[in-house]
C-alpha atoms as a PDB file:
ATOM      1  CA  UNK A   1     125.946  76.021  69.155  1.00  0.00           C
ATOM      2  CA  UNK A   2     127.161  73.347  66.302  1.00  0.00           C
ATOM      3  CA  UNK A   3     127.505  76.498  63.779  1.00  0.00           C
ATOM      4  CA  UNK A   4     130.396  79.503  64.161  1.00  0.00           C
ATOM      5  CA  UNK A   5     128.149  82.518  65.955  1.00  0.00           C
ATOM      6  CA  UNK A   6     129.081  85.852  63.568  1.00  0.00           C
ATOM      7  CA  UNK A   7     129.195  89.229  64.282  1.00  0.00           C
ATOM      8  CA  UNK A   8     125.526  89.233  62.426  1.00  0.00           C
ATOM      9  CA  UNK A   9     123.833  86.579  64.125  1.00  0.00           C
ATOM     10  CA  UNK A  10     124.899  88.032  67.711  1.00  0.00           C
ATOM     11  CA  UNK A  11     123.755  91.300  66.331  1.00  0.00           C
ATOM     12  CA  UNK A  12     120.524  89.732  65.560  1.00  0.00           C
ATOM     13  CA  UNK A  13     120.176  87.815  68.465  1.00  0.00           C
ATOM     14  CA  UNK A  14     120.621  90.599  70.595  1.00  0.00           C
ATOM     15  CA  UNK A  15     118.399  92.698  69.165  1.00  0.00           C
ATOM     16  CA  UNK A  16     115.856  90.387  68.513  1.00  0.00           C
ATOM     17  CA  UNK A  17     115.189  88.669  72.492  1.00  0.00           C
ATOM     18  CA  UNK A  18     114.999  91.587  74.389  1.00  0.00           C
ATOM     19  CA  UNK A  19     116.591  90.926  77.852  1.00  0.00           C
ATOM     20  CA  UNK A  20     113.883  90.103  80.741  1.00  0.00           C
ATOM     21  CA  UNK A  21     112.995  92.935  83.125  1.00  0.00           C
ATOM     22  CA  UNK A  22     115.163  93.104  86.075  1.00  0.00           C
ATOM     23  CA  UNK A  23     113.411  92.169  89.572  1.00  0.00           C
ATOM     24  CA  UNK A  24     112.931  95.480  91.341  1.00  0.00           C
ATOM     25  CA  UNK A  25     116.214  96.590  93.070  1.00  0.00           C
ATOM     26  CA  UNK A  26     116.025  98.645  96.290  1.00  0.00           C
ATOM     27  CA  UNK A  27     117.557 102.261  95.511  1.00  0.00           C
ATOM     28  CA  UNK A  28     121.460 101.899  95.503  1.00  0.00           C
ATOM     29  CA  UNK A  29     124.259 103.873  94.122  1.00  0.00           C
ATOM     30  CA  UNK A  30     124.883 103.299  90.249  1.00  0.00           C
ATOM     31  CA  UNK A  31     127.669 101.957  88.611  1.00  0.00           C
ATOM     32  CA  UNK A  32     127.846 100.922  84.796  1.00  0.00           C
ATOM     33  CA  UNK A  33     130.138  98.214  82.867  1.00  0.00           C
ATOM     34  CA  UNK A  34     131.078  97.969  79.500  1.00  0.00           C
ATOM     35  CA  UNK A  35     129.974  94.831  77.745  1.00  0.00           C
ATOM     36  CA  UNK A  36     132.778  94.998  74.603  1.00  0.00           C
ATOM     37  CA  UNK A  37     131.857  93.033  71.919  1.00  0.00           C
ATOM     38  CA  UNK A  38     135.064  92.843  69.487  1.00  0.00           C
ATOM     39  CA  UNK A  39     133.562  93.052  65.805  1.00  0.00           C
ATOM     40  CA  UNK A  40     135.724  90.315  64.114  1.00  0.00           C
ATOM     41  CA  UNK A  41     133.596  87.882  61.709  1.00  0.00           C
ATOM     42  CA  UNK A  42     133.683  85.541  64.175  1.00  0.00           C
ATOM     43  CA  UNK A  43     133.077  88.028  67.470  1.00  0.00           C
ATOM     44  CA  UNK A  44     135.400  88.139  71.000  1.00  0.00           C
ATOM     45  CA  UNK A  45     134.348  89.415  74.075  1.00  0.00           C
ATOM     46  CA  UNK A  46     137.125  91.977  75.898  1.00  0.00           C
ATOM     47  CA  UNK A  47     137.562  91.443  79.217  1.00  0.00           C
ATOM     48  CA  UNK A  48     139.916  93.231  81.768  1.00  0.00           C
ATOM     49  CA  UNK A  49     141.835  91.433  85.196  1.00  0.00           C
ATOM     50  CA  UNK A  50     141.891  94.164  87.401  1.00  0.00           C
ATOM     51  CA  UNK A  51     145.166  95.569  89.323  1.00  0.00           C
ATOM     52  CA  UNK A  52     146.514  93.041  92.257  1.00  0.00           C
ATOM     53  CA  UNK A  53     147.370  96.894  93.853  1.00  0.00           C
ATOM     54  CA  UNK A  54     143.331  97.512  94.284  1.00  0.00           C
ATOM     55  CA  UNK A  55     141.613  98.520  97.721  1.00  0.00           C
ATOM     56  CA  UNK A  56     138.590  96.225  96.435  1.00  0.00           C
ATOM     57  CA  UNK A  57     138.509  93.085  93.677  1.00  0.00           C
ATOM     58  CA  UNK A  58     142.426  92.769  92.868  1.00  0.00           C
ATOM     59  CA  UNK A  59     143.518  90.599  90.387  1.00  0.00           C
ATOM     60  CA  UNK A  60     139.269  89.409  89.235  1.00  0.00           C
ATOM     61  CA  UNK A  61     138.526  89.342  86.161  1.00  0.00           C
ATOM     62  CA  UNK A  62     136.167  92.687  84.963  1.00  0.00           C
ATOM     63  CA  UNK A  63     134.540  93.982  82.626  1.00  0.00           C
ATOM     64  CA  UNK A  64     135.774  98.036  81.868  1.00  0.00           C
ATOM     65  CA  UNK A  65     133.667 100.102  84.543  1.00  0.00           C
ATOM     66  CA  UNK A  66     133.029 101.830  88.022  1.00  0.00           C
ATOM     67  CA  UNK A  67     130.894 104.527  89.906  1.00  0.00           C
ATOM     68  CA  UNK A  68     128.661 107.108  88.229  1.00  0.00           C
ATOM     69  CA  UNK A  69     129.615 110.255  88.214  1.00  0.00           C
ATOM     70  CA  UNK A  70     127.484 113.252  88.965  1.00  0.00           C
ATOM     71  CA  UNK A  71     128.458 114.783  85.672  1.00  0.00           C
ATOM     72  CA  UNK A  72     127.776 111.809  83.457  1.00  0.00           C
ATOM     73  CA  UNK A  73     124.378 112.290  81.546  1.00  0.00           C
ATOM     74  CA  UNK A  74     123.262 108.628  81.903  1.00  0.00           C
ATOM     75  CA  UNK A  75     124.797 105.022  82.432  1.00  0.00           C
ATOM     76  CA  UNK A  76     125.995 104.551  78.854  1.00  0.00           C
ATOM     77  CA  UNK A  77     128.341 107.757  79.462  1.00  0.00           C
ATOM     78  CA  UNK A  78     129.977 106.070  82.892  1.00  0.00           C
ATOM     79  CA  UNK A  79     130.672 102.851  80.825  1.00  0.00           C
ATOM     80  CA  UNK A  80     132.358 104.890  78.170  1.00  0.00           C
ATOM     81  CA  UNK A  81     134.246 107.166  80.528  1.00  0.00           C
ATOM     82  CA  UNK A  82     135.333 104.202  82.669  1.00  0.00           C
ATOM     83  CA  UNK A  83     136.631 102.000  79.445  1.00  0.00           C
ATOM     84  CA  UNK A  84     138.500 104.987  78.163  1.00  0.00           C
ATOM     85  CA  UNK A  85     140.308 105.687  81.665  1.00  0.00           C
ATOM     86  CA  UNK A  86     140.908 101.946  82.354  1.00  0.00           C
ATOM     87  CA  UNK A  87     141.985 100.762  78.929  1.00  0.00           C
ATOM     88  CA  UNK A  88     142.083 103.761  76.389  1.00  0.00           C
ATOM     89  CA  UNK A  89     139.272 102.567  74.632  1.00  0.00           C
ATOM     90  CA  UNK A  90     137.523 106.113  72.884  1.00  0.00           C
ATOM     91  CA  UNK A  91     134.016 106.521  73.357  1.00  0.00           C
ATOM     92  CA  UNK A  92     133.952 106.987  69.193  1.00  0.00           C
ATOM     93  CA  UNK A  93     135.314 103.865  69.046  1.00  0.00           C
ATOM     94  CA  UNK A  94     132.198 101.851  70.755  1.00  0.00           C
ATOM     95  CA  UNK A  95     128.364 101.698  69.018  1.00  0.00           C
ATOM     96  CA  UNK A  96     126.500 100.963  72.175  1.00  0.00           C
ATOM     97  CA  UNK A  97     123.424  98.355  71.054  1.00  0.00           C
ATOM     98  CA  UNK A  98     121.960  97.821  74.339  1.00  0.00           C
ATOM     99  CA  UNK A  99     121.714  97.127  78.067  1.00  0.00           C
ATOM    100  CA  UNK A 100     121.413  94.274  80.494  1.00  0.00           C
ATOM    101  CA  UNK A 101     119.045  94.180  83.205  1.00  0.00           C
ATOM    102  CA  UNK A 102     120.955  96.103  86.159  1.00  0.00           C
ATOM    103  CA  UNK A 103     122.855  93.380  88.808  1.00  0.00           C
ATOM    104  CA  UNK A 104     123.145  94.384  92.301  1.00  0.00           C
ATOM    105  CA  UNK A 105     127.506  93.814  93.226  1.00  0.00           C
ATOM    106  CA  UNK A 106     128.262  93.265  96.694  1.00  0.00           C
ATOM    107  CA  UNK A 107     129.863  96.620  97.438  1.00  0.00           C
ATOM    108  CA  UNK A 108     126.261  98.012  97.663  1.00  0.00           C
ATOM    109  CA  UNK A 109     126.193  99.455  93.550  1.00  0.00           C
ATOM    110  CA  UNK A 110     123.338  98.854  91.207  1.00  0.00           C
ATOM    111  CA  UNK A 111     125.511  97.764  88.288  1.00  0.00           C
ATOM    112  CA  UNK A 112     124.407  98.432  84.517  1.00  0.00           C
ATOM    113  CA  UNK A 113     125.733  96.481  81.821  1.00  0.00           C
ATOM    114  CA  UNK A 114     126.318  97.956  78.375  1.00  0.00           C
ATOM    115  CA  UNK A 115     126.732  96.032  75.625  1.00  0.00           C
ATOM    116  CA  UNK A 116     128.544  97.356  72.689  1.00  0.00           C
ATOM    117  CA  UNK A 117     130.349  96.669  69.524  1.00  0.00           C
ATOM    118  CA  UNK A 118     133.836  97.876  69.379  1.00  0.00           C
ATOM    119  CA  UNK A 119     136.447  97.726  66.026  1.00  0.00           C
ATOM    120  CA  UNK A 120     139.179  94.865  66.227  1.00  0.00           C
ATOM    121  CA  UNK A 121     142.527  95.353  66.256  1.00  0.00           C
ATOM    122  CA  UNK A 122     142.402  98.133  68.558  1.00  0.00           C
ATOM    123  CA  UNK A 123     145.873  99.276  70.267  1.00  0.00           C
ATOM    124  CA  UNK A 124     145.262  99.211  73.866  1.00  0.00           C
ATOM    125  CA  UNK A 125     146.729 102.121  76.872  1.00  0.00           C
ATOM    126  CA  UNK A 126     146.107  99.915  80.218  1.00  0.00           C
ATOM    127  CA  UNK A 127     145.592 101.972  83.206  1.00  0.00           C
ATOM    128  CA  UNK A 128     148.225 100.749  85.139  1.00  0.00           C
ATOM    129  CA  UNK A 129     146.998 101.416  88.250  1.00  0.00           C
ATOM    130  CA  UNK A 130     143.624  99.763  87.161  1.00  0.00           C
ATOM    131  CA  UNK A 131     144.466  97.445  85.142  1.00  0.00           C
ATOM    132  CA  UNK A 132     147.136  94.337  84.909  1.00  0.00           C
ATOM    133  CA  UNK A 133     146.255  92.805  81.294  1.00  0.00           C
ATOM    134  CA  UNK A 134     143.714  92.993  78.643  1.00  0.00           C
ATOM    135  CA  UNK A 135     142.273  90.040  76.850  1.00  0.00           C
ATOM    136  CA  UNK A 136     140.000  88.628  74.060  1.00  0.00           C
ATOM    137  CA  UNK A 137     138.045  85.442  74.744  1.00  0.00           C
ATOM    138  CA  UNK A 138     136.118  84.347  71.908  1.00  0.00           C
ATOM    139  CA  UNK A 139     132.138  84.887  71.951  1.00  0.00           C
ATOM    140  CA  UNK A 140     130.831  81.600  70.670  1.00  0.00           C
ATOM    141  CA  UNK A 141     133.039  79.729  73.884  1.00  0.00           C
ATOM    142  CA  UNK A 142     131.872  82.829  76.872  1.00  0.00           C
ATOM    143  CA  UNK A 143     128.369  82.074  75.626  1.00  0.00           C
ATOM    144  CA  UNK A 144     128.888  78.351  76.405  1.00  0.00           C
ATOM    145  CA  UNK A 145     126.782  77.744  79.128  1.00  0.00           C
ATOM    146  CA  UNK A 146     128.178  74.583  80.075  1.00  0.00           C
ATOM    147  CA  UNK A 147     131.503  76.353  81.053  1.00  0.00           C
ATOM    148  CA  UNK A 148     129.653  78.279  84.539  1.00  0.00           C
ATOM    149  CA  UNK A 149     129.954  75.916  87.547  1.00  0.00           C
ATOM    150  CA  UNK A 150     127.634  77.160  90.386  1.00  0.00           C
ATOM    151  CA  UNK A 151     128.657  77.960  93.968  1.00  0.00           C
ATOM    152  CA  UNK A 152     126.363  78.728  96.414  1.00  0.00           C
ATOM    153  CA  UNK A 153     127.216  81.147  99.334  1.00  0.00           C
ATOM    154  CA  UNK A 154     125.178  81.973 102.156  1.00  0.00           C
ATOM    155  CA  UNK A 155     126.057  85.462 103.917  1.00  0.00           C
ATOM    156  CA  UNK A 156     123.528  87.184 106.014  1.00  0.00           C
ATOM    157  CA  UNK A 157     121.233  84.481 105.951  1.00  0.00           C
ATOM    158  CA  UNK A 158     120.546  84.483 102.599  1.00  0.00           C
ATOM    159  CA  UNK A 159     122.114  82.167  99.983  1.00  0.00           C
ATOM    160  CA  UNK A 160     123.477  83.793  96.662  1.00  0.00           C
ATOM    161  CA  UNK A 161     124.896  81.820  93.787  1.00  0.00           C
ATOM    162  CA  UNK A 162     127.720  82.675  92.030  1.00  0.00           C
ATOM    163  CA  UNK A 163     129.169  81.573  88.795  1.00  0.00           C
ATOM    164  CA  UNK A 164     132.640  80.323  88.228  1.00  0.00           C
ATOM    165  CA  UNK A 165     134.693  79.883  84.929  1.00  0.00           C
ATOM    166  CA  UNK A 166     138.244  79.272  83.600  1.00  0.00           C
ATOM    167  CA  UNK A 167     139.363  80.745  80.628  1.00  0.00           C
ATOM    168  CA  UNK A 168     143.056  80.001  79.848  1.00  0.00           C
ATOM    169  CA  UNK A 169     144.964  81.288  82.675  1.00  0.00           C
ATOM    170  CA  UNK A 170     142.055  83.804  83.991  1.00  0.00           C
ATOM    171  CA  UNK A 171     139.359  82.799  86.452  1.00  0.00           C
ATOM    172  CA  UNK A 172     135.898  83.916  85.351  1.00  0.00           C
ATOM    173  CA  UNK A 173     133.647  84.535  88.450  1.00  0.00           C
ATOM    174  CA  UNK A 174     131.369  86.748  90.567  1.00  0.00           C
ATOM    175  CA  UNK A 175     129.264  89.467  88.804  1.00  0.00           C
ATOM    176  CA  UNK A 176     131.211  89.412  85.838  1.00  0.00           C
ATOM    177  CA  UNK A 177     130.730  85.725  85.013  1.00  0.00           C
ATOM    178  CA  UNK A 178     126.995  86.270  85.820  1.00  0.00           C
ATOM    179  CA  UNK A 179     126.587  89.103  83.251  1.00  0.00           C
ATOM    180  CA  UNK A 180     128.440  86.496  80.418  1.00  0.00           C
ATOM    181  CA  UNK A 181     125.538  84.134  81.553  1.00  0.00           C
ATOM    182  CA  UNK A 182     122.872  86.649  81.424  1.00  0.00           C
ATOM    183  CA  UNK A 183     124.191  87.811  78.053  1.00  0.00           C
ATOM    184  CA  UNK A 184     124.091  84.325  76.601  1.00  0.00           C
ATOM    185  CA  UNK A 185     120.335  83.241  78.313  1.00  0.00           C
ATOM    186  CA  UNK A 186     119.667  86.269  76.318  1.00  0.00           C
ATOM    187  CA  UNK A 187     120.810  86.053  72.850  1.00  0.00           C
ATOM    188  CA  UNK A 188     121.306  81.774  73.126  1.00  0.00           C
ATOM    189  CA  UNK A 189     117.934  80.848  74.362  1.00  0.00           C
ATOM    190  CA  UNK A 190     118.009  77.457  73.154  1.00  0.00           C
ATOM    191  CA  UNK A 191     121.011  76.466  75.359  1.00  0.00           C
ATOM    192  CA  UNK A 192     119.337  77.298  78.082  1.00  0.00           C
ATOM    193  CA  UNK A 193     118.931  74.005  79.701  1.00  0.00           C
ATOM    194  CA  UNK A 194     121.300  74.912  83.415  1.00  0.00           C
END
């Protein structure tokens, strides 16, 4: 990526290189994320680190998101309800381009990511019980490939790779780090050389 990556080009990108069908996922519950794309010229990607108070996942790094609900109409809904409650983000605020091909977490959810465009400059209302800080990391660098390191772990006789990141003083890792990866295989398939 020698040139700056706008707002456009992702836009293009994205909707251009339609993301690979998912393999076939055994029945689970559903979950969805929000994928929030900050529209500055040069684009940031929003990213949440989760309460150290939390049952399950304190202090990772997350994308806005959680558990469907039986009243929400469809996936898209559940990422917009979840970003409002965990950061204040209104669903008016966020044109939804697109989805990811669903990633299964380890809590036993079928996780949907949504990708969507959302104004800059935005005044944020952390759920404090949720949520302990809010950041930006710029597009162009999440999409860097080169910045995943892969672990592998073997549980249950199986081995699953995970991807790990640093980003100033927040580690990148887990599902959410593997969604930034999908997103760029997606949209940057010429750096697709890991």
């Amino acid at each position: 990526m020698n040139a700056a990556l706008t707002l456009d080009n992702f836009l293009t990108r994205f909707q251009l290189q339609p993301p690979l069908p998912a393999p076939a996922i055994p029945a689970r519950r559903q979950a969805a994320v929000l994928v929030p794309i900050v529209a500055h010229p040069q684009p940031g990607l929003l990213l949440t680190r989760r309460s150290p108070r939390l049952r399950k996942h304190a202090g990772q790094v997350a994308f806005p998101g959680g558990m469907r609900d039986a009243e929400d109409a469809s996936l898209h809904v559940t990422a917009l309800r979840e970003a409002q409650e965990e950061i204040g983000l209104q669903p008016q605020q966020a044109r939804i381009i697109g989805t990811l091909p669903a990633v299964s977490s380890s809590t036993g959810f079928q996780v949907t990511p949504v990708v969507a465009i959302i104004p800059p400059h935005l005044s944020w209302q952390p759920n404090a019980d949720e949520v302990d800080a809010i950041f930006e990391m710029p597009l162009q660098e999440a999409l860097r490939l080169a910045r995943y390191a892969p672990l592998d772990i073997h549980r249950g006789g199986l081995r699953h790779r995970v991807w790990l990141s640093w980003y100033q003083d927040y580690f990148v890792w887990g599902m959410t780090a593997g969604i930034i990866r999908q997103l760029s295989l997606q949209v940057m398939p010429e750096l697709n050389t890991i």
